[in-house]
Every structure is written in structure tokens, then in C-alpha cells.
C-alpha atoms as a PDB file:
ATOM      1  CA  UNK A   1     115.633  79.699  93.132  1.00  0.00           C
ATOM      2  CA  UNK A   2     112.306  78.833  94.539  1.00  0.00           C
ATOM      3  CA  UNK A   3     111.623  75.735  92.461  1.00  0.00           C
ATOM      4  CA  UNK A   4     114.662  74.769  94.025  1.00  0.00           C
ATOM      5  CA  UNK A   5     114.040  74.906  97.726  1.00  0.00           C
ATOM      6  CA  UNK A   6     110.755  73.899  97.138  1.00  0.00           C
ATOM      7  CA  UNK A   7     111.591  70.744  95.208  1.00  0.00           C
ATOM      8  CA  UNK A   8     112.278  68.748  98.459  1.00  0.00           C
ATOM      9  CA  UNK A   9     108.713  69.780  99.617  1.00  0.00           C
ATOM     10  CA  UNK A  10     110.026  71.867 102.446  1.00  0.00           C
ATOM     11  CA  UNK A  11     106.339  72.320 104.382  1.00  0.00           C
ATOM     12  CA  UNK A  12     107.948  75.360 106.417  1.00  0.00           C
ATOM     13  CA  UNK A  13     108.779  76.808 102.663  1.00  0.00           C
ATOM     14  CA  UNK A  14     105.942  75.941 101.401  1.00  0.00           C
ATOM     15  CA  UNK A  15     103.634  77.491 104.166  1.00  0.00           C
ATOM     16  CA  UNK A  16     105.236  80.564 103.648  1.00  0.00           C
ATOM     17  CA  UNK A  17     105.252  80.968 100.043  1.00  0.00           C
ATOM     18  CA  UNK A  18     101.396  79.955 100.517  1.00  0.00           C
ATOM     19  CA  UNK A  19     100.952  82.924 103.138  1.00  0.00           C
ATOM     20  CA  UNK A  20     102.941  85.493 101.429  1.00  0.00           C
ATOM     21  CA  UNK A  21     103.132  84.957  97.453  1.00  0.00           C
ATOM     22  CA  UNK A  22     100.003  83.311  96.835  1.00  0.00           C
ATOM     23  CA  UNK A  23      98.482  85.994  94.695  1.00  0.00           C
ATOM     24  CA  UNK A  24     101.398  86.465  92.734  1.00  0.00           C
ATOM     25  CA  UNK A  25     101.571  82.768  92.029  1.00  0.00           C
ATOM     26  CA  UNK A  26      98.602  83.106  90.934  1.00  0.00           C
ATOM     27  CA  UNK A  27      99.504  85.667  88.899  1.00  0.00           C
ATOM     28  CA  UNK A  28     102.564  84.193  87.371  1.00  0.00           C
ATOM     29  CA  UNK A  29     100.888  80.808  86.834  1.00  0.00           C
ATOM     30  CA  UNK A  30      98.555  83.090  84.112  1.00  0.00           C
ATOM     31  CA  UNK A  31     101.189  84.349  82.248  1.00  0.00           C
ATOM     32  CA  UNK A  32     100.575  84.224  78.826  1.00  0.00           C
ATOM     33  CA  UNK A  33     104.468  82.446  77.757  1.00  0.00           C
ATOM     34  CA  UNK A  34     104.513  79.005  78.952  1.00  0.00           C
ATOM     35  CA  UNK A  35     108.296  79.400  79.354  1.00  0.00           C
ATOM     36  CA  UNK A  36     107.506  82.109  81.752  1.00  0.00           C
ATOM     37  CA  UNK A  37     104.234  81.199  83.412  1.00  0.00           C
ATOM     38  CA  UNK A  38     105.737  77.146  83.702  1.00  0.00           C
ATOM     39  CA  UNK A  39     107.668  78.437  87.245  1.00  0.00           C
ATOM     40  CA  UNK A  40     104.650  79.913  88.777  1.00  0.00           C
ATOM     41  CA  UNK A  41     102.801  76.877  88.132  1.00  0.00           C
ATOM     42  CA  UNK A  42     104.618  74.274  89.494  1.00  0.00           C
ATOM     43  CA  UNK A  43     105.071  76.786  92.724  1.00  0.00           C
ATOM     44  CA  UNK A  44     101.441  76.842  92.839  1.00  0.00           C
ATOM     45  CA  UNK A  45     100.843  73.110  92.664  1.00  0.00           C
ATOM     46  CA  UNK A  46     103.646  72.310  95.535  1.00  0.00           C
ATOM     47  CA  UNK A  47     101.650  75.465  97.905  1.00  0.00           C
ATOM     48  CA  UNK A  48      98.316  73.787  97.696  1.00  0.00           C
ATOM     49  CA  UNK A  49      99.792  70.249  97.886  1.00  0.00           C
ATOM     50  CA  UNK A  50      99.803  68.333  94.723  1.00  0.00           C
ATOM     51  CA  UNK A  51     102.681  66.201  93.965  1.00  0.00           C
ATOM     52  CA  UNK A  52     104.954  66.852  90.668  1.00  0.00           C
ATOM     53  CA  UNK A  53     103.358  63.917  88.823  1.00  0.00           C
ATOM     54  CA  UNK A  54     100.101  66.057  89.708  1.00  0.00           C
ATOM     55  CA  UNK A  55     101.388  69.176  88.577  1.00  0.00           C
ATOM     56  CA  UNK A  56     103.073  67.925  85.410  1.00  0.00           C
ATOM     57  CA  UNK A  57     100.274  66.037  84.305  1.00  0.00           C
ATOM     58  CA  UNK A  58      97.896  68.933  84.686  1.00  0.00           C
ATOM     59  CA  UNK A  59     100.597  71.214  83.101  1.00  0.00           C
ATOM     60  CA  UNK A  60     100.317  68.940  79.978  1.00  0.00           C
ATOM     61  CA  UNK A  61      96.777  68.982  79.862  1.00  0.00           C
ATOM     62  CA  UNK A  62      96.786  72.323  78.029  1.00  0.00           C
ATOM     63  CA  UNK A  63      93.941  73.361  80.623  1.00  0.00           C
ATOM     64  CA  UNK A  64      95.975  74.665  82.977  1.00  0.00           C
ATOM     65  CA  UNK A  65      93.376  77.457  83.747  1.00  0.00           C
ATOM     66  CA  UNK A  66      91.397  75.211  85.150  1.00  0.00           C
ATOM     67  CA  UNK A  67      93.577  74.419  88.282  1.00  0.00           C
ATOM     68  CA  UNK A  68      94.702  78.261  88.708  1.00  0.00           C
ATOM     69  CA  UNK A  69      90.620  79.290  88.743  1.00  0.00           C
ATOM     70  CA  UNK A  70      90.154  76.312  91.549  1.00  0.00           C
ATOM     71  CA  UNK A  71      93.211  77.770  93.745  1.00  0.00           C
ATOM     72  CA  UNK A  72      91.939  81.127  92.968  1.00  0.00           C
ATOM     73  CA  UNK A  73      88.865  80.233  94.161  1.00  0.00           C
ATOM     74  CA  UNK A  74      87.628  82.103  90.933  1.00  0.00           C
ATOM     75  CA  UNK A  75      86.687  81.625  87.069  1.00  0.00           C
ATOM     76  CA  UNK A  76      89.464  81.934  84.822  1.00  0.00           C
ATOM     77  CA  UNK A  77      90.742  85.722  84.752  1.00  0.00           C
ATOM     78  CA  UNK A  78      91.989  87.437  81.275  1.00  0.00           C
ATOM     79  CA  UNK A  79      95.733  86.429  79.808  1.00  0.00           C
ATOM     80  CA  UNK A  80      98.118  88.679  80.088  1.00  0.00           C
END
């Protein structure tokens, strides 16, 4: 449901989600299934502003840590 009323990059939405959820973004963007973690992610790209050609691009990377530890403002924590 977020992804979706997020996808029009809704800056009110996306404020919020940034003030409220960021941490468990954050944490969702680390899950270990990509499946799973792929949601939390993209979330997390559109609350600190990157575009979806961004985001995807990074996704494919397979160094997605990388991004999460920047947001974070942190080295990469442990998998779940």
C-alpha cells in the first residue's frame, strides 16, 4: 500500500513516512529476502529523494548496503 501512494512522489507522504518510519525502513531495507527487503528499499530511496531510475539502479547493483549505511548515517549493520 505504501509503494503505492508513494509512487506519485506525494512530498506530504513522503515527509511523513521520513519523520515517522524511517528506522523501520531502514530496517526493512536490510532484510535478508530480497522479495521482502525490495519494498523497504524503494520506500527508502523515494524518503531521502532519489528517483526510481536511482533506486532501481542501485537495487541492481547487488550493493545495496551501501545506500542503507549512507541513510543510516552508519556502517553496514548485521543481516537478519
Amino acid at each position: 500500500m505504501l509503494l503505492s501512494l508513494t509512487a506519485g512522489g506525494d512530498s506530504e507522504v513522503l515527509e511523513r513516512l521520513r519523520e515517522r518510519a524511517l528506522p523501520a525502513l531502514i530496517d526493512m531495507a536490510h532484510w535478508k529476502n530480497p522479495g521482502h527487503s525490495e519494498g523497504g528499499y524503494f520506500l527508502l530511496g523515494r524518503v531521502v529523494g532519489l528517483s526510481e531510475e536511482e533506486i532501481a539502479e542501485k537495487w541492481g547493483s547487488g550493493d545495496r548496503e551501501r545506500l542503507i549505511a549512507e541513510i543510516a548515517g552508519a556502517q553496514p549493520l548485521p543481516r537478519r
